[in-house]
Protein backbone atom coordinates (compact mmCIF):
# COMPACT_ATOMS: atom_id res chain seq x y z
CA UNK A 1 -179.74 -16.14 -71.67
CA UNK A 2 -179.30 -19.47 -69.96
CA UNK A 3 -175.42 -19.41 -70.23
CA UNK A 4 -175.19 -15.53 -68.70
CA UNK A 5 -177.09 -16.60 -65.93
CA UNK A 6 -175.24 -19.79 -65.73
CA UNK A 7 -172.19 -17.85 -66.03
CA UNK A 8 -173.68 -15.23 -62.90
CA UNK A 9 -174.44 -17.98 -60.58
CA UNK A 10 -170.40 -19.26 -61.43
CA UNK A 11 -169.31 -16.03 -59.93
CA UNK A 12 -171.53 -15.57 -56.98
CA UNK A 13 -170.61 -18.96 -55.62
CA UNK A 14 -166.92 -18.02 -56.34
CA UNK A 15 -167.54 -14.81 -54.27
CA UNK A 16 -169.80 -16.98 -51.62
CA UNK A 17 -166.59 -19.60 -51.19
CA UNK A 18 -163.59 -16.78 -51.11
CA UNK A 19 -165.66 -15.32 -48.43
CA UNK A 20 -165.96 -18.45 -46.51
CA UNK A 21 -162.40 -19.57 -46.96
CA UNK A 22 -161.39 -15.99 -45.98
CA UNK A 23 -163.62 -16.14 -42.72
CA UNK A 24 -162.35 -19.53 -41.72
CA UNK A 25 -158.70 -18.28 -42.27
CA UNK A 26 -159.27 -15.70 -40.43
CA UNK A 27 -161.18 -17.44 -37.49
CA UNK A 28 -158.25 -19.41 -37.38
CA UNK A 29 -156.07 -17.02 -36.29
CA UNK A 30 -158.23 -15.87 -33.54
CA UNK A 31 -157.92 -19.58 -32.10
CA UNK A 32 -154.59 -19.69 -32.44
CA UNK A 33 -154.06 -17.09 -30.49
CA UNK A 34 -157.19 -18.36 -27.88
CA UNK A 35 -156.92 -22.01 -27.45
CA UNK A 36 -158.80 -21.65 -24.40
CA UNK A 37 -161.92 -20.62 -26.48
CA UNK A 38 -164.67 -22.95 -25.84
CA UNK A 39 -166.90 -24.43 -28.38
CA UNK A 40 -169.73 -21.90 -27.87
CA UNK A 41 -167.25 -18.81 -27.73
CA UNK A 42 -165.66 -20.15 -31.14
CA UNK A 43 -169.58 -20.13 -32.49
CA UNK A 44 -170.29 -16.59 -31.29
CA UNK A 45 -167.16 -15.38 -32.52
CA UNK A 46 -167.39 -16.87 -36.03
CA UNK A 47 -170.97 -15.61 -35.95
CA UNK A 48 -169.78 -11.91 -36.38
CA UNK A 49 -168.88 -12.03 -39.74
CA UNK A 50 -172.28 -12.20 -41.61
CA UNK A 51 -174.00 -10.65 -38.86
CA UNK A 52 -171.48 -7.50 -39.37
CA UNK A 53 -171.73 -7.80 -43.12
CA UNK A 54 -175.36 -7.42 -42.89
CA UNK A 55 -176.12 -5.02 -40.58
CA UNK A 56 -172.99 -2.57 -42.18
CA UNK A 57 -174.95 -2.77 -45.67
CA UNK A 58 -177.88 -0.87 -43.54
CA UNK A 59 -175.81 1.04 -41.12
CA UNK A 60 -172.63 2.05 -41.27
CA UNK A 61 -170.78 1.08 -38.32
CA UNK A 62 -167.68 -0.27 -40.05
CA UNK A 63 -165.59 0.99 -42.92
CA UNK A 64 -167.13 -1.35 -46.25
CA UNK A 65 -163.98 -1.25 -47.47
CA UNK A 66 -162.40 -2.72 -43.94
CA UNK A 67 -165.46 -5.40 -43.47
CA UNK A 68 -163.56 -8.68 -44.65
CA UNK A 69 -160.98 -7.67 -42.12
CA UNK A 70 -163.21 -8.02 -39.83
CA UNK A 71 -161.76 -10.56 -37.49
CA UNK A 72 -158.25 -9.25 -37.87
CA UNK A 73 -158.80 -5.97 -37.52
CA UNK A 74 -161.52 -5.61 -35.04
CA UNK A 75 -162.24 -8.72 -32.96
CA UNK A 76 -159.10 -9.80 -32.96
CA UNK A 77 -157.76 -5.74 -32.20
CA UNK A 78 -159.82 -6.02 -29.48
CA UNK A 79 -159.38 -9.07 -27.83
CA UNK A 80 -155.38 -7.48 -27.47
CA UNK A 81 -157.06 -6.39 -23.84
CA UNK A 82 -158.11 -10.21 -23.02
CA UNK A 83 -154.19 -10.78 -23.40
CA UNK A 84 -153.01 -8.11 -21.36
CA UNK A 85 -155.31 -8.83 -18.45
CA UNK A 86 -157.92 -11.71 -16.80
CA UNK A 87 -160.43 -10.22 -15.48
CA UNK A 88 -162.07 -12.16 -12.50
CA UNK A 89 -165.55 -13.27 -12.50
CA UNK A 90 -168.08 -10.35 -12.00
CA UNK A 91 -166.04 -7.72 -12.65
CA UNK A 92 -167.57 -4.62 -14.62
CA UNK A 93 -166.46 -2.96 -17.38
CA UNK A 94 -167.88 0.30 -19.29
CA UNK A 95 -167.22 0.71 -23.05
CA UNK A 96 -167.12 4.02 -23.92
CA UNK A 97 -167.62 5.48 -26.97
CA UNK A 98 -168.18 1.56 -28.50
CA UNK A 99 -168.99 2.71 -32.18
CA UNK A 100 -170.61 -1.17 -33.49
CA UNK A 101 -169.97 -2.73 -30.37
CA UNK A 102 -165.33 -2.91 -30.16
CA UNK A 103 -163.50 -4.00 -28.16
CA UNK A 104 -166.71 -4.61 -26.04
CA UNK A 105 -168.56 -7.55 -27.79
CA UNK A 106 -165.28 -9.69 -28.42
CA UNK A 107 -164.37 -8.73 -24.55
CA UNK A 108 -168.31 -9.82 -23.68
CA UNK A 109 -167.66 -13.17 -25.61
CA UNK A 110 -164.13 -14.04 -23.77
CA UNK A 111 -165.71 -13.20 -20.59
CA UNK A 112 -169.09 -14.63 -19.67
CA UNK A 113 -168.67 -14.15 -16.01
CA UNK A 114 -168.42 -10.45 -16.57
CA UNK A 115 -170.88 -7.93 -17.18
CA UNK A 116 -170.05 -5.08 -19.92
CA UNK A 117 -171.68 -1.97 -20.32
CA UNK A 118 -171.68 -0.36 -23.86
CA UNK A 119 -171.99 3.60 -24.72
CA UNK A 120 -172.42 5.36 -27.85
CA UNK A 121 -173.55 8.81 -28.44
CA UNK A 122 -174.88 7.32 -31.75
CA UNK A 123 -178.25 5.58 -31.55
CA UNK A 124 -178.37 3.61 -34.82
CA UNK A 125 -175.10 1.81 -33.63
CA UNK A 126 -176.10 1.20 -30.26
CA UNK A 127 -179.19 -0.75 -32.65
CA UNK A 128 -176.56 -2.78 -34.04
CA UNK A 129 -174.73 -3.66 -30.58
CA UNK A 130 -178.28 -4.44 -29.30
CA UNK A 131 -178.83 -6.88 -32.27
CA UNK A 132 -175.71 -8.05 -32.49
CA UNK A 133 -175.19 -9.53 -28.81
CA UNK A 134 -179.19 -10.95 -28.74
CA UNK A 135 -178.16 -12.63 -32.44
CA UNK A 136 -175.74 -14.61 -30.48
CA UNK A 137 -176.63 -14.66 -27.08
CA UNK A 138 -174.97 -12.72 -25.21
CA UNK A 139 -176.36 -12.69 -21.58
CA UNK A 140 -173.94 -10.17 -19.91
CA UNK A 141 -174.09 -7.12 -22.24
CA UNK A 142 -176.32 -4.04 -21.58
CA UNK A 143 -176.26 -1.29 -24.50
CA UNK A 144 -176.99 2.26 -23.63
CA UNK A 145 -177.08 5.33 -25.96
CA UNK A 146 -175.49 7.73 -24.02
CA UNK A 147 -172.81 10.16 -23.75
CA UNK A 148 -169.78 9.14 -22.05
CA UNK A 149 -169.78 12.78 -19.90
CA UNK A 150 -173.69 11.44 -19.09
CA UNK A 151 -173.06 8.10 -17.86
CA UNK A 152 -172.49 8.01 -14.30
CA UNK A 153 -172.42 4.15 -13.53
CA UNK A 154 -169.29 3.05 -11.69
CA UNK A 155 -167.04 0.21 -13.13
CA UNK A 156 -164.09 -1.45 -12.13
CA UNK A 157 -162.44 -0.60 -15.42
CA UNK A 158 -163.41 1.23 -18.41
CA UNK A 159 -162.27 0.24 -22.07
CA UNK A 160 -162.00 2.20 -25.41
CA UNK A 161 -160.51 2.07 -28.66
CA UNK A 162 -159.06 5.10 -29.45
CA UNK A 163 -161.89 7.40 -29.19
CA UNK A 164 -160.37 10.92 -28.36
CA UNK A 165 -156.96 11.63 -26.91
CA UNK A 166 -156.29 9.86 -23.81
CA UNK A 167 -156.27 13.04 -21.15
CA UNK A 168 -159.55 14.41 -22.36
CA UNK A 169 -160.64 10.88 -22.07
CA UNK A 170 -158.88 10.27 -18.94
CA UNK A 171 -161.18 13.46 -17.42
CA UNK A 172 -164.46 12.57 -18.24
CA UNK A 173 -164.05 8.43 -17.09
CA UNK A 174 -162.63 9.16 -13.74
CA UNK A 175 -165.96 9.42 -12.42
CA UNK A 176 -166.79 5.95 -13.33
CA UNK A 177 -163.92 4.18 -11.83
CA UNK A 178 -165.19 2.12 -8.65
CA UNK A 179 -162.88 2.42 -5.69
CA UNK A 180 -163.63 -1.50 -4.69
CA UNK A 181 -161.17 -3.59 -6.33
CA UNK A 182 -161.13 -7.04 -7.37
CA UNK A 183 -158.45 -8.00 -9.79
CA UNK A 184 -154.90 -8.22 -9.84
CA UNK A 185 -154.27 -4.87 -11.29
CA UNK A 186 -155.39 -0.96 -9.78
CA UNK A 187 -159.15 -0.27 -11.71
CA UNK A 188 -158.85 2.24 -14.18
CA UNK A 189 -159.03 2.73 -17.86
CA UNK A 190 -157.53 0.65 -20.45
CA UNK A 191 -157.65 2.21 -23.77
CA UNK A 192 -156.06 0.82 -27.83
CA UNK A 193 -154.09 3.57 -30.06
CA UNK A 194 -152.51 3.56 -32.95
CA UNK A 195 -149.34 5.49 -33.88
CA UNK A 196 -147.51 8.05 -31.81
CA UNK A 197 -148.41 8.09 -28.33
CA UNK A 198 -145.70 9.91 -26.69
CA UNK A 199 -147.43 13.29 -26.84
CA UNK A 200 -150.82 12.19 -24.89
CA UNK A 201 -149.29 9.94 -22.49
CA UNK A 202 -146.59 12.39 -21.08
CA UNK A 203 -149.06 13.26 -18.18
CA UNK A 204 -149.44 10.03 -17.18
CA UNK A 205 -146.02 8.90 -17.68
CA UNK A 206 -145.37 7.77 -13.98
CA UNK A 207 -148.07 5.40 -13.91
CA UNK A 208 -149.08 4.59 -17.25
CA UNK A 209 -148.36 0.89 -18.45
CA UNK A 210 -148.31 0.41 -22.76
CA UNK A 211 -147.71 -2.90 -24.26
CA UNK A 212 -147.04 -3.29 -28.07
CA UNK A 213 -150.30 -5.48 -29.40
CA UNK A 214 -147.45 -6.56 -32.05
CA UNK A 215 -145.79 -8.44 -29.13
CA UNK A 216 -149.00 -10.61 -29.11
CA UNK A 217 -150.27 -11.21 -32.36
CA UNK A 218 -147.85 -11.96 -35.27
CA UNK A 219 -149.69 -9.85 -38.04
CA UNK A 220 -147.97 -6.90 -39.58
CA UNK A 221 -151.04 -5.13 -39.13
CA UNK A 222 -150.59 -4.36 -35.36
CA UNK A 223 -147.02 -2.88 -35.52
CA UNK A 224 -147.92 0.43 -34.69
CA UNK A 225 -150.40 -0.38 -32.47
CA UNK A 226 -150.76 0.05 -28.80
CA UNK A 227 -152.81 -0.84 -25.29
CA UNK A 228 -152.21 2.05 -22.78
CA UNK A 229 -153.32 0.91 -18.74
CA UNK A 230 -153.64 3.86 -16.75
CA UNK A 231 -154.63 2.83 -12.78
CA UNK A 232 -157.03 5.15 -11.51
């Protein structure tokens, strides 16, 4: 008895340390790609992980089988938007559709100064965004279970992450897009895809802006993947 639980505890604390080297690896990548992160940033961000883990084993907000690529695949997806522009302090920006809180936590970490607002038709994971950014406070995040066609806020821009194709998207947001500007690019919507986009952006195709993430972040998990500006 004493050498099966002996040999139990073995393998949990194998699990426990692949988990932790996998994290760190991972967090590692983030900063290389974000030197700039400060101290406190690099703590919230590495806080994700078990706070993720834990509240995706009561709701699912993540795919189980995707939650150790956590960091890769959703902060760091996410934080593709931080490269492509710097938003100046106070600016607002409106989430839509944020699922467990992407690209709109990572964003909320990056940028202090600005205030996000985060929609979800789906109250249990507006719960989790709500936990999540108190867990490791986050003073410029308010979470709203809404509808995206209900919300009538105005922003300066408005992210997403590839929640419906980008002109039905690109009608129900234009009502939130504030006509003040204060950055160095037009307001207007700034969206990540995946795969073909040719089809969904033809209407915009004389003012869009994409950007291959892949250009960015040297993982073979973003070829394929795209951030699509459209000034509105």
């Amino acid at each position: 008895m004493q050498f099966t639980i002996t040999k139990v505890w073995i393998a949990a604390s194998k699990n426990i340390a692949a988990c932790l080297f996998k994290t760190f690896i991972q967090m590692e990548e983030i900063i290389k790609y974000f030197p700039q992160a400060s101290e406190l940033q690099r703590r919230q961000l590495a806080a994700l992980m078990e706070l993720y883990k834990d509240w995706n084993s009561k709701i699912n907000v993540i795919s189980r089988k995707d939650i150790d690529n956590l960091f890769i695949h959703h902060v760091l997806h996410s934080l593709a938007i931080a490269k492509f522009i710097n938003w100046k302090p106070s600016t607002n920006i409106l989430d839509f559709g944020t699922g467990g809180g992407f690209p709109g936590i990572p964003l909320a970490i990056m940028f202090p100064e600005c205030h996000f607002t985060l929609i979800d038709g789906t109250g249990k994971k507006i719960k989790v965004v709500t936990e999540v950014a108190a867990a490791i406070g986050l003073q410029n995040v308010t979470a709203k279970h809404i509808r995206g066609e209900e919300e009538k806020g105005t922003y300066d821009f408005v992210v997403s992450r590839a929640v419906m194709q980008l002109p039905d998207l690109v009608k129900i947001i234009r009502k939130n897009i504030s006509h003040s500007q204060r950055n160095a690019i037009a307001n207007g919507l700034i969206c990540l895809k995946g795969g073909d986009i040719k089809e969904e952006t033809a209407p915009f195709k004389k003012i869009i802006e994409t950007e291959d993430i892949g250009k960015w972040f040297d993982n073979e998990w973003f070829e394929g993947k795209h951030l699509i500006y459209v000034p509105l």
